[in-house]
C-alpha atoms as a PDB file:
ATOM      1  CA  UNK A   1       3.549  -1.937 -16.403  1.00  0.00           C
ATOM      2  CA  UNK A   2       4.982  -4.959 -14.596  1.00  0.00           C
ATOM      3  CA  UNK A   3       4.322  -8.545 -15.442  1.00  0.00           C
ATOM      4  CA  UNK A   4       4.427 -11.145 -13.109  1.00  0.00           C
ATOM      5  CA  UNK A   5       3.757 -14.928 -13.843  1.00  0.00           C
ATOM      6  CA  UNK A   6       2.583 -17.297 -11.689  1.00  0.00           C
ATOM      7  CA  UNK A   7       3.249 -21.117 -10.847  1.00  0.00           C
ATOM      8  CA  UNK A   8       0.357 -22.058 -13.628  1.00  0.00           C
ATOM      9  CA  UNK A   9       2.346 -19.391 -16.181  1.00  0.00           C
ATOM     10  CA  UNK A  10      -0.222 -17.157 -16.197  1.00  0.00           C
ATOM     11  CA  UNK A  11       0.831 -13.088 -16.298  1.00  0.00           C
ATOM     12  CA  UNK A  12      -0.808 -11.062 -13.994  1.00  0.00           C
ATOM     13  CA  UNK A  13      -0.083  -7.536 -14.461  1.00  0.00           C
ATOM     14  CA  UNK A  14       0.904  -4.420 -11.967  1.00  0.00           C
ATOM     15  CA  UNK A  15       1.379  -0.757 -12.676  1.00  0.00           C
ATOM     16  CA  UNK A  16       3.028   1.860 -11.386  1.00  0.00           C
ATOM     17  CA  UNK A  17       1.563   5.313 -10.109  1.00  0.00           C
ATOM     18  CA  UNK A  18       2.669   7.304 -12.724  1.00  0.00           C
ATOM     19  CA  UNK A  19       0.897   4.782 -15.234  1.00  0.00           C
ATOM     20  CA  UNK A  20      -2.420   4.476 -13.092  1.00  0.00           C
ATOM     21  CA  UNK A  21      -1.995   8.421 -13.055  1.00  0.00           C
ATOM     22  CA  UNK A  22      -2.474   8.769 -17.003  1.00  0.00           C
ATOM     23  CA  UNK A  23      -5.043   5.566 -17.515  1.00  0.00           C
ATOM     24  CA  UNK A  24      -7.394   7.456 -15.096  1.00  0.00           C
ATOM     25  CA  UNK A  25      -7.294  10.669 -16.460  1.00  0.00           C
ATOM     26  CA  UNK A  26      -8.212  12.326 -13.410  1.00  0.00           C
ATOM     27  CA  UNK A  27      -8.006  16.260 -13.561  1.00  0.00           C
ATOM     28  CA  UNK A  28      -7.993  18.992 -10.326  1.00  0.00           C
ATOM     29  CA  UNK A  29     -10.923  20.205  -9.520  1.00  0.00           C
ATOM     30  CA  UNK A  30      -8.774  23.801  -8.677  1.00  0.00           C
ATOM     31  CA  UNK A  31      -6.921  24.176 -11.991  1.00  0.00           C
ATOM     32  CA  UNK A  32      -8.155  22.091 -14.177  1.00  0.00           C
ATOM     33  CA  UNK A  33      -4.905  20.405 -14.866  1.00  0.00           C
ATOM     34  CA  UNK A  34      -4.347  16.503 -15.093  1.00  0.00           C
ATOM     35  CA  UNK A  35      -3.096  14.838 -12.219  1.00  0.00           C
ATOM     36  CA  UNK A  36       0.455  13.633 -12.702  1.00  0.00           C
ATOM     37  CA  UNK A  37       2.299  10.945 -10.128  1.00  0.00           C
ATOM     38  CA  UNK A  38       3.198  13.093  -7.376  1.00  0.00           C
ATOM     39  CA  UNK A  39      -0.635  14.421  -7.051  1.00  0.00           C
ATOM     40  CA  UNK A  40      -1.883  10.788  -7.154  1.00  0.00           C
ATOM     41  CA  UNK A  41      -0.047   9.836  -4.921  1.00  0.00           C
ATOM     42  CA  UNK A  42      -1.046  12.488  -2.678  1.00  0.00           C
ATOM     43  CA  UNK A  43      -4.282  11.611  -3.211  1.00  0.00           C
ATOM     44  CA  UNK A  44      -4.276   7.884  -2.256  1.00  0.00           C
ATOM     45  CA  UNK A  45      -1.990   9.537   1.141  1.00  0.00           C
ATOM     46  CA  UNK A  46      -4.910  11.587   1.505  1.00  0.00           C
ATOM     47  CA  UNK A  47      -7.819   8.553   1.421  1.00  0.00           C
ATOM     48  CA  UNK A  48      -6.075   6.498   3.550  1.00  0.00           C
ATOM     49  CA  UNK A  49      -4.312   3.993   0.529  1.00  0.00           C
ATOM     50  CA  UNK A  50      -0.884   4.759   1.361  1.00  0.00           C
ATOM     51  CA  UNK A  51       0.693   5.785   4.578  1.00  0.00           C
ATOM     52  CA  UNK A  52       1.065   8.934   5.644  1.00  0.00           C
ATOM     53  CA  UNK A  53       4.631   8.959   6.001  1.00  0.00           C
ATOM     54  CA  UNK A  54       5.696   7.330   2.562  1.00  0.00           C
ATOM     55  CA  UNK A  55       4.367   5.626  -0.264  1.00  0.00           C
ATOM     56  CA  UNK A  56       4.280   2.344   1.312  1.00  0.00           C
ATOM     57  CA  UNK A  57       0.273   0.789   0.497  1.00  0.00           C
ATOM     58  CA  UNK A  58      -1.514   0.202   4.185  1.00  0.00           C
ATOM     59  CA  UNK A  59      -1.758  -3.903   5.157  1.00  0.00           C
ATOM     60  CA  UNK A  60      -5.607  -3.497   4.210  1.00  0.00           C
ATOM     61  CA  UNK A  61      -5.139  -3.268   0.248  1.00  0.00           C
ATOM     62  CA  UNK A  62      -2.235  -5.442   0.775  1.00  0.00           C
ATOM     63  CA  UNK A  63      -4.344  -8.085   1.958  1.00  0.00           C
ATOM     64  CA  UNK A  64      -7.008  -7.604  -0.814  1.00  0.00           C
ATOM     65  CA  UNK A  65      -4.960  -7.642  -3.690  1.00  0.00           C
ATOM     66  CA  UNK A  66      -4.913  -3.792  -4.437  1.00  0.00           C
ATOM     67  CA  UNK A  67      -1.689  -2.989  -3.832  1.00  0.00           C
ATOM     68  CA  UNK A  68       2.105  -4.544  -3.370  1.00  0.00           C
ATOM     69  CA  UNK A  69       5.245  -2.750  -2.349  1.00  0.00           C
ATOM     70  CA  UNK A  70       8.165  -3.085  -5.346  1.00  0.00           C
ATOM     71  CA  UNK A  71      11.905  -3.251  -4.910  1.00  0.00           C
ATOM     72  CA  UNK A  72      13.430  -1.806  -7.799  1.00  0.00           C
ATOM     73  CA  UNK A  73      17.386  -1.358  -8.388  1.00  0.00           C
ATOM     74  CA  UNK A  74      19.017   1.464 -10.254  1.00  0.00           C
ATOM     75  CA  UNK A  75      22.218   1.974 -10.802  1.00  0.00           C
ATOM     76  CA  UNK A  76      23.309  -0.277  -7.702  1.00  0.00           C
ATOM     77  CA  UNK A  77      20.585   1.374  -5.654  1.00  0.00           C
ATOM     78  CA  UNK A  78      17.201   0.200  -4.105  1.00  0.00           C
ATOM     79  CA  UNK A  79      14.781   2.287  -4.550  1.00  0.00           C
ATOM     80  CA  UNK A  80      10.648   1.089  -3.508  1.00  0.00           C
ATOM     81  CA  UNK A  81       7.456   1.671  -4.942  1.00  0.00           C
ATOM     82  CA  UNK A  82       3.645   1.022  -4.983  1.00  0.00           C
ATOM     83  CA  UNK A  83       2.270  -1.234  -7.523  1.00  0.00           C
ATOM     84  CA  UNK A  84      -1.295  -1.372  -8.206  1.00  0.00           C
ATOM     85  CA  UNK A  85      -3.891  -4.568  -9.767  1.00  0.00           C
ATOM     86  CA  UNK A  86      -6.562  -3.833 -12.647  1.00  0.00           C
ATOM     87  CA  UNK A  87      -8.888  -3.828  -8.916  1.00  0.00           C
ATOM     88  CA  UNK A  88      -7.197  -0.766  -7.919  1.00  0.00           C
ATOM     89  CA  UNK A  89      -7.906   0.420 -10.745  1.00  0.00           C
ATOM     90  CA  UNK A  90     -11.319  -0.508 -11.257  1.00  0.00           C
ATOM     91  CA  UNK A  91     -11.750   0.897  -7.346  1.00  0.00           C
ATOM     92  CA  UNK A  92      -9.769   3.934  -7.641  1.00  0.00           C
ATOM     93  CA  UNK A  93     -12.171   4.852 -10.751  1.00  0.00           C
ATOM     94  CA  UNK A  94     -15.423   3.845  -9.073  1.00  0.00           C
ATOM     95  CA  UNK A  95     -14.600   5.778  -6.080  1.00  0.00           C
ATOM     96  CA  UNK A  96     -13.874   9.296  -7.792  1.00  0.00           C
ATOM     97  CA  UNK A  97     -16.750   8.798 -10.513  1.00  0.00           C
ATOM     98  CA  UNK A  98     -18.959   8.293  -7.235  1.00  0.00           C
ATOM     99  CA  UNK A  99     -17.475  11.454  -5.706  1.00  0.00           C
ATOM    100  CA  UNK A 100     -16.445   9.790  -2.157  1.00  0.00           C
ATOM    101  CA  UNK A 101     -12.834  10.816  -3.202  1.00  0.00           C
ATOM    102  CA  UNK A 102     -12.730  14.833  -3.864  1.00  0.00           C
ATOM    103  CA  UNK A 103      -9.310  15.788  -6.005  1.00  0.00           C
ATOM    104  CA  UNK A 104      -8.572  19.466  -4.265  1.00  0.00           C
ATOM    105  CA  UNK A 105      -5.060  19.716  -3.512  1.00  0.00           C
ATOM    106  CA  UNK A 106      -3.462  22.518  -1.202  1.00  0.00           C
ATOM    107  CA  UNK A 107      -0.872  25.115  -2.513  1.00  0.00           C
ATOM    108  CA  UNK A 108       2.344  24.096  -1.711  1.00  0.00           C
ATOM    109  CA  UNK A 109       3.573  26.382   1.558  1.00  0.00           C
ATOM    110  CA  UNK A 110       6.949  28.295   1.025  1.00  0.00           C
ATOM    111  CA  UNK A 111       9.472  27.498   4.042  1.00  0.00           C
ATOM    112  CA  UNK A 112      11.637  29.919   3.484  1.00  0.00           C
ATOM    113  CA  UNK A 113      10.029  33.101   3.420  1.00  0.00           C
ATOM    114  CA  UNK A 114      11.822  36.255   2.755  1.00  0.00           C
ATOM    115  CA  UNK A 115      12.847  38.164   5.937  1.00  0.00           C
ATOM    116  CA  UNK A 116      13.588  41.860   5.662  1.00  0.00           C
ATOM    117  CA  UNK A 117      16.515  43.577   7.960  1.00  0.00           C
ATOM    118  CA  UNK A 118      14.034  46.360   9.042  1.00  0.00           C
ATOM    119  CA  UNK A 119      11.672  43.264  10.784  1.00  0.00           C
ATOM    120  CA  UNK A 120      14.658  41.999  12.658  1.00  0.00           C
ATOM    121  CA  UNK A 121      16.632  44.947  13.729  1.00  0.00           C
END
């Protein structure tokens, strides 16, 4: 959890995927398991939240307050990540209670596969 304050000193409140991740509760539909950060944010990729490329939120939940883009540093490095409001959350919630947003994940695809001499020869 983040807190921010405002010019009025108010704190506003953020959190970060992996907290989001546990608040919801959400479990795979496939195993059963509960969805840690990694799947959650796999999820939002896959709704159209975050871009495709990286965990960046789209300019869409930018704009309405869903979302912000963090710059953390750690050990003299920057490192970025996705923030969310209590909306998100509320909206995140509403949308898999509803069912609009299925939680099915793929199986992760081996690159390397194992090649045997007697194929190549």
């Amino acid at each position: 959890m983040i807190r921010f304050t405002d010019e009025n000193q108010h704190s506003i409140y953020w959190y970060d995927a992996a907290d989001v991740a546990k608040y919801l509760n959400i479990r795979d539909t496939a195993t059963n398991r509960i969805v840690g950060r990694n799947k959650f944010l796999q999820l939002l990729r896959a709704n159209g939240c975050l871009m495709r490329d990286s965990n960046q939120p789209t300019q869409h939940w930018i704009q309405l307050g869903l979302a912000r883009w963090h710059m953390v540093t750690r050990r003299y490095k920057h490192y970025g990540m996705p923030i969310f409001s209590d909306k998100a959350l509320a909206y995140i919630e509403n949308k898999i209670k509803s069912g609009v947003w299925q939680i099915e994940f793929q199986k992760r695809i081996d690159k390397y596969k194992s090649v045997k001499l007697e194929d190549v020869c």
